[in-house]
Structures are given as C-alpha cells and as structure tokens.
PDB file of N, CA and C in Angstrom:
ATOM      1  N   UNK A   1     134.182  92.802 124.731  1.00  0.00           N
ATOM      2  CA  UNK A   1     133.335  92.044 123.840  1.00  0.00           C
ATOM      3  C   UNK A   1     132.913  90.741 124.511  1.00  0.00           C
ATOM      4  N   UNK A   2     132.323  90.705 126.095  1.00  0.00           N
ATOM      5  CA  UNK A   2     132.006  89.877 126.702  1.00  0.00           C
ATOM      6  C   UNK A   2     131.001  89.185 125.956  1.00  0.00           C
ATOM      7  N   UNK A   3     129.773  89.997 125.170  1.00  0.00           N
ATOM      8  CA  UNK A   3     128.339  89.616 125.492  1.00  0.00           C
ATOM      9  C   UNK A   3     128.240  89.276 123.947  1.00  0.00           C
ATOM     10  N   UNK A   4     127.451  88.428 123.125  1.00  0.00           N
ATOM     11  CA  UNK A   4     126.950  87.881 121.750  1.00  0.00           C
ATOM     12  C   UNK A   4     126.464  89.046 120.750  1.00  0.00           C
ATOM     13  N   UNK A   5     125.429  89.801 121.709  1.00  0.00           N
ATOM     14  CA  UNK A   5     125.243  90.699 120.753  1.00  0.00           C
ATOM     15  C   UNK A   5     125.988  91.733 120.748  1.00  0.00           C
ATOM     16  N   UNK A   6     127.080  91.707 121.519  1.00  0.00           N
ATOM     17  CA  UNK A   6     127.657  92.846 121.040  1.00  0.00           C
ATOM     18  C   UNK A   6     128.161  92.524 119.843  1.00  0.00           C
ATOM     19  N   UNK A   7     128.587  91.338 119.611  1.00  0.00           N
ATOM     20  CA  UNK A   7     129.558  90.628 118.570  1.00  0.00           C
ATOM     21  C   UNK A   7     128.624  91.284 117.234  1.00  0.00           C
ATOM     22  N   UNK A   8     127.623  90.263 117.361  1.00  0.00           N
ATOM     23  CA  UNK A   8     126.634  91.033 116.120  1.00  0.00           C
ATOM     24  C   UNK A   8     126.515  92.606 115.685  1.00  0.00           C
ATOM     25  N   UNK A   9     126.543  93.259 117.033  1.00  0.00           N
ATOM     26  CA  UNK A   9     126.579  94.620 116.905  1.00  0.00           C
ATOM     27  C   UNK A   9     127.588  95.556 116.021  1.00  0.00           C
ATOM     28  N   UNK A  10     129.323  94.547 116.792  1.00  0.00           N
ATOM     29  CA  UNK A  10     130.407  94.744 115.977  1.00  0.00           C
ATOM     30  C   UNK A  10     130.330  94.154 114.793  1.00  0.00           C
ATOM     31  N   UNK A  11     129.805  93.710 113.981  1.00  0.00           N
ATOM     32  CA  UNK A  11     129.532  93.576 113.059  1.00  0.00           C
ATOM     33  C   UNK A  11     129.064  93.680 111.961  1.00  0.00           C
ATOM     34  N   UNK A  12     127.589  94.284 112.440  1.00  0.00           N
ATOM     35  CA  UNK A  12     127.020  95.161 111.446  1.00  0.00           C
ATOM     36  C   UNK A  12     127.443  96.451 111.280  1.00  0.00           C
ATOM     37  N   UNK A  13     128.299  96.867 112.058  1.00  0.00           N
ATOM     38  CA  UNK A  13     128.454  98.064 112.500  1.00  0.00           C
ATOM     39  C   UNK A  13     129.584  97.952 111.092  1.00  0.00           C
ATOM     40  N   UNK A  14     130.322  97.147 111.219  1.00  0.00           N
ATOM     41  CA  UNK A  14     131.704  97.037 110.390  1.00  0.00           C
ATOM     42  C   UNK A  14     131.537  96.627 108.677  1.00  0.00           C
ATOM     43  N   UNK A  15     129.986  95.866 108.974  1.00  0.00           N
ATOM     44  CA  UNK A  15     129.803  95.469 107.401  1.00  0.00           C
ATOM     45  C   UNK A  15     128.891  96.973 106.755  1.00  0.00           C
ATOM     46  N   UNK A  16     128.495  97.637 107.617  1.00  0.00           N
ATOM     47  CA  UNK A  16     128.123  98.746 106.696  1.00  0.00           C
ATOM     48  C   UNK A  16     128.591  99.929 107.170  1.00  0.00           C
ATOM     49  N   UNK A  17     130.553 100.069 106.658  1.00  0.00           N
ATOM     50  CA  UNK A  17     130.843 100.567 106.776  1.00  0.00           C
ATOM     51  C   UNK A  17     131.005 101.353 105.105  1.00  0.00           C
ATOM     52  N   UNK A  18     130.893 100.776 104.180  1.00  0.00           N
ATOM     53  CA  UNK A  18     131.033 100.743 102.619  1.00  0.00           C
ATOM     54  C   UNK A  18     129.760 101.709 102.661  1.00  0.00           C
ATOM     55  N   UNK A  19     128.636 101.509 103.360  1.00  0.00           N
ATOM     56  CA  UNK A  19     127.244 102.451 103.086  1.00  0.00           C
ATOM     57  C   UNK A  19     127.925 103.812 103.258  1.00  0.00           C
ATOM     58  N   UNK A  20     127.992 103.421 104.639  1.00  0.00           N
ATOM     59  CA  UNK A  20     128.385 104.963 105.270  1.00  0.00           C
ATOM     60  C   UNK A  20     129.217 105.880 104.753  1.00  0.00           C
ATOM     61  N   UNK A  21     130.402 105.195 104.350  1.00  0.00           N
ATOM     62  CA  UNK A  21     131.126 105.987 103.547  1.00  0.00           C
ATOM     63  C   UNK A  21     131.368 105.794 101.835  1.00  0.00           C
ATOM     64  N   UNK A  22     129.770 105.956 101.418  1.00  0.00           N
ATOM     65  CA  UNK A  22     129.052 105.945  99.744  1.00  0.00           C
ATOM     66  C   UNK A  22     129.914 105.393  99.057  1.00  0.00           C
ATOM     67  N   UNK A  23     130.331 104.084  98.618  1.00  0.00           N
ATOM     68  CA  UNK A  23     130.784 103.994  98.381  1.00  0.00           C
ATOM     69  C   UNK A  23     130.224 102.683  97.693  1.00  0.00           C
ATOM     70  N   UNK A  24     129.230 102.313  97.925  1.00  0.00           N
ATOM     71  CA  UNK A  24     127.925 101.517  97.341  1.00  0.00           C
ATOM     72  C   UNK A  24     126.828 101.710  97.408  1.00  0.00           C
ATOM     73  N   UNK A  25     125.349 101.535  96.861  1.00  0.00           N
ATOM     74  CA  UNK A  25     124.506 101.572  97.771  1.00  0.00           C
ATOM     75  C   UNK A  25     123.560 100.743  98.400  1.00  0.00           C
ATOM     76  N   UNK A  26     124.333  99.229  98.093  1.00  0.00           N
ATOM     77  CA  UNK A  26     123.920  98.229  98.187  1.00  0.00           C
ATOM     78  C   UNK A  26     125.131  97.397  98.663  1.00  0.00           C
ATOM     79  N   UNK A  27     125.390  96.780  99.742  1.00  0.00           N
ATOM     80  CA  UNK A  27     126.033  95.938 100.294  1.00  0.00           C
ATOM     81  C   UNK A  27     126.192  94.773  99.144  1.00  0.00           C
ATOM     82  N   UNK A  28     125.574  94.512  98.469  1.00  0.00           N
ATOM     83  CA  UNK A  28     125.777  92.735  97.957  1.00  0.00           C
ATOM     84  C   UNK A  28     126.885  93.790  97.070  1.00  0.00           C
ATOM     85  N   UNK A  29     127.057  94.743  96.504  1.00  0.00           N
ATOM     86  CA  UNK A  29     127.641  95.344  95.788  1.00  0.00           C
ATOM     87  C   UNK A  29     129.321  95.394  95.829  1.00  0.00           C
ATOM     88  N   UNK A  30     129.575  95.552  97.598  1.00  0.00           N
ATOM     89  CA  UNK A  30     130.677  95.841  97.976  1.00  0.00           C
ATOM     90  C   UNK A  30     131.812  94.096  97.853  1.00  0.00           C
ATOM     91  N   UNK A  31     132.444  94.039  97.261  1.00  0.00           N
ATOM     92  CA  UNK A  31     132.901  92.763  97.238  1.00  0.00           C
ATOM     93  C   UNK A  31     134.309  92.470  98.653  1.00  0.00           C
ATOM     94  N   UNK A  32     134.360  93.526  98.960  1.00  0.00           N
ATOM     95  CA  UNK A  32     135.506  93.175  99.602  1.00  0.00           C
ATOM     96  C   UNK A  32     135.411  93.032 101.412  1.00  0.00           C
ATOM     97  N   UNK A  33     134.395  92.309 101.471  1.00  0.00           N
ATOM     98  CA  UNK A  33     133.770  92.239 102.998  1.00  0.00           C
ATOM     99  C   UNK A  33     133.285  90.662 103.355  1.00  0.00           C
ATOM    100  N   UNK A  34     132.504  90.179 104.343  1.00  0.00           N
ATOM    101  CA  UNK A  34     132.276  88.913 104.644  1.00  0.00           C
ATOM    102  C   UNK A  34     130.983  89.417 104.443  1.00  0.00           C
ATOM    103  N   UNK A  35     130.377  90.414 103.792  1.00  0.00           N
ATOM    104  CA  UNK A  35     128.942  90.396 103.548  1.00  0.00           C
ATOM    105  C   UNK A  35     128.257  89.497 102.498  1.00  0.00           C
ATOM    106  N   UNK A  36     128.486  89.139 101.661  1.00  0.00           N
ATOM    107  CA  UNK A  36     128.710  88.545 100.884  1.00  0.00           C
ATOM    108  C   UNK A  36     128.396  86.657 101.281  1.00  0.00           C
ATOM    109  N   UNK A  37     129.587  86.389 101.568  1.00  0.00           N
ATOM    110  CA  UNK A  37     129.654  85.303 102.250  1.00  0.00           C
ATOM    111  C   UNK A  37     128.754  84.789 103.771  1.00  0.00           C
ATOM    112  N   UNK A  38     128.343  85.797 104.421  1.00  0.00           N
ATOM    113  CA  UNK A  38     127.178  85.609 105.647  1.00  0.00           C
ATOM    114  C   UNK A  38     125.553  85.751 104.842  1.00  0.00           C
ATOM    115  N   UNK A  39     125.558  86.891 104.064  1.00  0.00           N
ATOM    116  CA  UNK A  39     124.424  87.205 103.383  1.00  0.00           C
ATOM    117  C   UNK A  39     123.968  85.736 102.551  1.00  0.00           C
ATOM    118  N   UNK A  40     124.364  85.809 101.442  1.00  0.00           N
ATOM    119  CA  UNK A  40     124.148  85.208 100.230  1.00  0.00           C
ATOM    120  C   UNK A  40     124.965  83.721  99.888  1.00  0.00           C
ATOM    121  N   UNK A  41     125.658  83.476 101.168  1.00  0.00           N
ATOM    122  CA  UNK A  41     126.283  81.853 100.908  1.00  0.00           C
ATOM    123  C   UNK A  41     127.571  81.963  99.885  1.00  0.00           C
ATOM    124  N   UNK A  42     128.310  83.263  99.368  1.00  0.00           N
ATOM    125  CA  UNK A  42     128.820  83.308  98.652  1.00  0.00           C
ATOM    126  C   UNK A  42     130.454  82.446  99.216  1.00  0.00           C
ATOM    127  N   UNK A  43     130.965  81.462  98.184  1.00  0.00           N
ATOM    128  CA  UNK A  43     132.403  80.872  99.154  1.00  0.00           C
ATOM    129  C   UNK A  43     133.161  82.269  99.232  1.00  0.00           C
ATOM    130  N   UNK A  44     134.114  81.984  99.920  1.00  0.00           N
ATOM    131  CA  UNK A  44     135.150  82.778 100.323  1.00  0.00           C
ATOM    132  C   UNK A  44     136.262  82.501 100.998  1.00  0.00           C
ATOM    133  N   UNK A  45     137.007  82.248 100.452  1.00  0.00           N
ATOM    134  CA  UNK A  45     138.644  81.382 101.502  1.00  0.00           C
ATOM    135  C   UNK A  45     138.581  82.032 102.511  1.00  0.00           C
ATOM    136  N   UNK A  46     138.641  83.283 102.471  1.00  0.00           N
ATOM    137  CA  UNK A  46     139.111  84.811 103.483  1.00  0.00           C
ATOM    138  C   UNK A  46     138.178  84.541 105.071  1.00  0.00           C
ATOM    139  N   UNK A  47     136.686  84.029 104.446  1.00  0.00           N
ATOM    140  CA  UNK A  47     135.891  83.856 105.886  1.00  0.00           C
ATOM    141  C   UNK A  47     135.984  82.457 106.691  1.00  0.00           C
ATOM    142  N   UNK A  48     136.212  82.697 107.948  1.00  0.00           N
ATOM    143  CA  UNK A  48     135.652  81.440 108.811  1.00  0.00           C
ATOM    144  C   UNK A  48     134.159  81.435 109.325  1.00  0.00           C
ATOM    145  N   UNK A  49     133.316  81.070 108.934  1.00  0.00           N
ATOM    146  CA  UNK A  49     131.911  80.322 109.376  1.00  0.00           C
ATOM    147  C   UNK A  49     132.243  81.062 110.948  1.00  0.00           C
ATOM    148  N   UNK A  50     131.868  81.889 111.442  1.00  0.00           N
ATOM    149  CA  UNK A  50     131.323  82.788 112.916  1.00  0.00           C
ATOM    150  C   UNK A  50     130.380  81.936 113.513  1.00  0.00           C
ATOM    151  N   UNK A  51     130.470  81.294 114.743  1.00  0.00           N
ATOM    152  CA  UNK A  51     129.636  80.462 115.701  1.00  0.00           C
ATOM    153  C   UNK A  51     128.739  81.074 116.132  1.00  0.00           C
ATOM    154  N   UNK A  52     128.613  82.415 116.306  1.00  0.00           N
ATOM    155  CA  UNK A  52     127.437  83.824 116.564  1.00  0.00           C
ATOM    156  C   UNK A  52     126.381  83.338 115.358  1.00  0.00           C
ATOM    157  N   UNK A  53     127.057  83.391 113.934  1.00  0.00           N
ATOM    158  CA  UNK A  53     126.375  83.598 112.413  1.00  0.00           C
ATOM    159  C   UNK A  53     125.455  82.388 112.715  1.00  0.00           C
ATOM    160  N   UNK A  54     126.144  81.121 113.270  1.00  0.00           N
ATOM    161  CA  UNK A  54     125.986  79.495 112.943  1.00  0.00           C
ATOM    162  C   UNK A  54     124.293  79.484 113.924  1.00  0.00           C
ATOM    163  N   UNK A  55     124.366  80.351 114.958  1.00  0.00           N
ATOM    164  CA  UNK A  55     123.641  80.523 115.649  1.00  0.00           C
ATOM    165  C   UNK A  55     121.692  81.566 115.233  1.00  0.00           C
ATOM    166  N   UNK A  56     122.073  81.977 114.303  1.00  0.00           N
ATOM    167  CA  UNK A  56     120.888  82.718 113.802  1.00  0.00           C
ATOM    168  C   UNK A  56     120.085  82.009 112.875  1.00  0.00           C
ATOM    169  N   UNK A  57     120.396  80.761 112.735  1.00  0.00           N
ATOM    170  CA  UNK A  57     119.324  79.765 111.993  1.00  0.00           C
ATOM    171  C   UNK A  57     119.618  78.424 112.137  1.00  0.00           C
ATOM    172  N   UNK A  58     118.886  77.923 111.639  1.00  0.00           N
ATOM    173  CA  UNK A  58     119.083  76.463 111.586  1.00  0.00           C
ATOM    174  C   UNK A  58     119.764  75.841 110.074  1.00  0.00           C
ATOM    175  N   UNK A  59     118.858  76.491 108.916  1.00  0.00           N
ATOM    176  CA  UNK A  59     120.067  76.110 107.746  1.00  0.00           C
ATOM    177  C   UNK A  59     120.246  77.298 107.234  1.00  0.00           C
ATOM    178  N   UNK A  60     121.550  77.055 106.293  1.00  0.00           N
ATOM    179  CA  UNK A  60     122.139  78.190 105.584  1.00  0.00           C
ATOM    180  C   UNK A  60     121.374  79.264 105.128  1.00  0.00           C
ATOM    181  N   UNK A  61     120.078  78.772 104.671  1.00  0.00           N
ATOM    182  CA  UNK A  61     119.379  79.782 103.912  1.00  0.00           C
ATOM    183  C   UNK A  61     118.551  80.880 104.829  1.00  0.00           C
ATOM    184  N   UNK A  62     118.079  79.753 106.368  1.00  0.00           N
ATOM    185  CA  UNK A  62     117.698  80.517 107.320  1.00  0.00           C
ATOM    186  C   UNK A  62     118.502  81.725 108.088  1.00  0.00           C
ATOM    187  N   UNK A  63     119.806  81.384 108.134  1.00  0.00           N
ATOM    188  CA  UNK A  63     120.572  82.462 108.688  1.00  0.00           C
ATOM    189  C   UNK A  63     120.904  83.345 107.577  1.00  0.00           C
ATOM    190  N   UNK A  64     121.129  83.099 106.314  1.00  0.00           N
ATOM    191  CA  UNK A  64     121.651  84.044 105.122  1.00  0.00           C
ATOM    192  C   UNK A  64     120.211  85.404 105.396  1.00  0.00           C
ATOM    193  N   UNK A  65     119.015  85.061 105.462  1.00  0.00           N
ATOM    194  CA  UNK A  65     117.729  85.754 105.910  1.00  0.00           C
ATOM    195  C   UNK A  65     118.084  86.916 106.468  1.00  0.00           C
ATOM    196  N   UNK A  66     118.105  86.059 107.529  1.00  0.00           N
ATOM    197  CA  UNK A  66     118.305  86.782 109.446  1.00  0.00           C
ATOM    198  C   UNK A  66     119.594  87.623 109.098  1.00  0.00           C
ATOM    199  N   UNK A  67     120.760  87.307 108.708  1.00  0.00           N
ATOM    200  CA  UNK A  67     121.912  88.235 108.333  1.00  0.00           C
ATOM    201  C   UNK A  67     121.466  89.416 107.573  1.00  0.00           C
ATOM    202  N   UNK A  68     120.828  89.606 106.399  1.00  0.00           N
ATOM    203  CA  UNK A  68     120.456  90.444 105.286  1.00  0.00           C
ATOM    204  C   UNK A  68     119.626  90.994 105.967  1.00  0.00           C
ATOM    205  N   UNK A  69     118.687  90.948 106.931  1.00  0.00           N
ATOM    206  CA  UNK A  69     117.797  91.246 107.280  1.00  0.00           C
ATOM    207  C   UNK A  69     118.487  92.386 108.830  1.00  0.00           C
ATOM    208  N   UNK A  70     119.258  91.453 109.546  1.00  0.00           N
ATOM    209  CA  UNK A  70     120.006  92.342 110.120  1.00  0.00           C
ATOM    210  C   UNK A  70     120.933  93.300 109.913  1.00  0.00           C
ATOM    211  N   UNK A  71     121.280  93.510 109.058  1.00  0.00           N
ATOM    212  CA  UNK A  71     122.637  94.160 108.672  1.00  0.00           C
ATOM    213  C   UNK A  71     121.814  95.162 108.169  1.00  0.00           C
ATOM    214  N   UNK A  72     120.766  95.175 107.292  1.00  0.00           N
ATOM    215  CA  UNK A  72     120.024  96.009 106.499  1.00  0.00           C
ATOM    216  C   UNK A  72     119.335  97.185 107.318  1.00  0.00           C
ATOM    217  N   UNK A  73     119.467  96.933 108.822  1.00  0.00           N
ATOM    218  CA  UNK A  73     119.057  97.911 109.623  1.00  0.00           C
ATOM    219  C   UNK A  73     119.748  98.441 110.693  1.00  0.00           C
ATOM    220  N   UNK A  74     120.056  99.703 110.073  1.00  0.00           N
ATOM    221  CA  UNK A  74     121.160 100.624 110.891  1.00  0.00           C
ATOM    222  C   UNK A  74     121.031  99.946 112.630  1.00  0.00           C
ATOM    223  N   UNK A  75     122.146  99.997 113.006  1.00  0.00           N
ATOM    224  CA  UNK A  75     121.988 100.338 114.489  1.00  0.00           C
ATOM    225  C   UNK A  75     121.436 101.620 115.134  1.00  0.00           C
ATOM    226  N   UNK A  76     120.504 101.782 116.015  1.00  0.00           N
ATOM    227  CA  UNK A  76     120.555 102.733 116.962  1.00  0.00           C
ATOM    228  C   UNK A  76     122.113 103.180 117.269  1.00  0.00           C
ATOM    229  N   UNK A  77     122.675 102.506 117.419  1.00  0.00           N
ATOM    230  CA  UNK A  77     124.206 103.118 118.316  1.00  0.00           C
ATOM    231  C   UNK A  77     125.401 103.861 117.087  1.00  0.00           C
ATOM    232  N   UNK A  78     124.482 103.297 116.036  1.00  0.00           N
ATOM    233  CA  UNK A  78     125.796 103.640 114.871  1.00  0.00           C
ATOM    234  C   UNK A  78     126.510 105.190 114.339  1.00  0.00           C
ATOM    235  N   UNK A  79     125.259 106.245 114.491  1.00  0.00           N
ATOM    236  CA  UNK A  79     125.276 107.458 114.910  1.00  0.00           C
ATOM    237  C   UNK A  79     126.120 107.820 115.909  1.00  0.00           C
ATOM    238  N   UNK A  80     126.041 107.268 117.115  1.00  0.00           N
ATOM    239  CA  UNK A  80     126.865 107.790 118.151  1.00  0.00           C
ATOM    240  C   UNK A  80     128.377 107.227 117.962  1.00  0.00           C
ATOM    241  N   UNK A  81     128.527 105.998 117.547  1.00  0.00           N
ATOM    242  CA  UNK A  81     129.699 105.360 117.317  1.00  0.00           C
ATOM    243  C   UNK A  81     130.062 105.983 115.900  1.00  0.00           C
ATOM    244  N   UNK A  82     129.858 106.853 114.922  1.00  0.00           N
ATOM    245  CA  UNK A  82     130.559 107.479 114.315  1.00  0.00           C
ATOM    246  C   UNK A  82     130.782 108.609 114.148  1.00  0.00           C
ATOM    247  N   UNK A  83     130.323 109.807 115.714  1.00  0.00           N
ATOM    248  CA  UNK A  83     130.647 110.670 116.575  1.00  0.00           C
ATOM    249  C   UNK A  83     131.831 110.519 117.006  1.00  0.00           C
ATOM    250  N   UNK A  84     131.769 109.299 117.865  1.00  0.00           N
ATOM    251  CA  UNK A  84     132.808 109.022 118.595  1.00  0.00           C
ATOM    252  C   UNK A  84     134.295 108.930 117.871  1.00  0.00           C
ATOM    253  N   UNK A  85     134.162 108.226 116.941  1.00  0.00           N
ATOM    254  CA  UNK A  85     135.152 107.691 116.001  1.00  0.00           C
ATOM    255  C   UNK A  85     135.999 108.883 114.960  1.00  0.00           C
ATOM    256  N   UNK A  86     134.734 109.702 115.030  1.00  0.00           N
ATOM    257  CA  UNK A  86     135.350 110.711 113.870  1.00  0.00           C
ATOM    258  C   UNK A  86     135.987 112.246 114.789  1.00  0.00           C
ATOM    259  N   UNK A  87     135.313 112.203 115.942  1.00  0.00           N
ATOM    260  CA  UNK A  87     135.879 113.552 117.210  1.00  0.00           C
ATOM    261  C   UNK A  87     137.018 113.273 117.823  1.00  0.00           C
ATOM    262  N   UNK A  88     137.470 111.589 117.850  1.00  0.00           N
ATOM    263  CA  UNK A  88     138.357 111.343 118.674  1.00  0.00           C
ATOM    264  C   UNK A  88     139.566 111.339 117.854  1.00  0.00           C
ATOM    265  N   UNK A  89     140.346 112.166 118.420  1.00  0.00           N
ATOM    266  CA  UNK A  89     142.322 112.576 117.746  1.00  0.00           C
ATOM    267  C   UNK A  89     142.878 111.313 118.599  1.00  0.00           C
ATOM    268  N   UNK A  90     143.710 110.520 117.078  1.00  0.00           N
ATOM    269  CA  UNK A  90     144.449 109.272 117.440  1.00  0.00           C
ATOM    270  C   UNK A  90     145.839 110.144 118.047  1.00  0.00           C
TER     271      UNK A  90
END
C-alpha cells in the first residue's frame, strides 16, 4: 500500500462491501461503516479524519462530494478482486 490511490482504491473497495453483499441498496443506508462519516459529515467517535480524505477538497462539503461521488462508482478492479477473494481457500 505504497501509492495514495491505492489507499482510495482500498477503500472504496471496502465501503461497498454492504452493496455487494445486498444488504442495502444505498450506502447512506448501511450504518455501520465510515461511509457515513466521509460521505455526509456524519460525527463518529469510531473514525479518524484520513489525510488521503483531507486531501480531496478543500472544505468539508467539497470532499463529502468527491467521496459520494467516488465510492458511488464501482471500481474496474472490484470484479477481479472478488474473484480473487472468493476462489482463494484460507
């Protein structure tokens, strides 16, 4: 996890994990994630403010955007990374 976007990558990857496995069909829905709290400004003891997140805007409302906006679109890689994840015997 040298590189920034991977960080982001690991991330979206992890906040729509609730989609993937139907279990909402709307992220603001899922309460038990930092989606919530990156998205929509919601407090949250549980999150620390991500220096990656701090980095996608200038104020809160600008990055809350850019978050919702990112997260809201699958990865290319997310398909293959839940190939990988689901073929591979722990």
């Amino acid at each position: 996890m040298e590189k920034e976007s991977y960080y982001l990558e690991a991330g979206r990857y992890i906040e729509r994990n609730p989609l993937r496995a139907k279990l909402v069909q709307d992220l603001k829905d899922y309460p038990w994630s930092s989606y919530l709290a990156y998205a929509y400004g919601q407090s949250n003891a549980l999150v620390d403010e991500d220096p990656y997140y701090v980095q996608l805007g200038k104020s809160p409302v600008d990055r809350q955007t850019v978050y919702r906006e990112f997260v809201r679109l699958e990865s290319p890689y997310a398909p293959m990374l839940d190939r990988e994840l689901v073929d591979t015997p722990f």
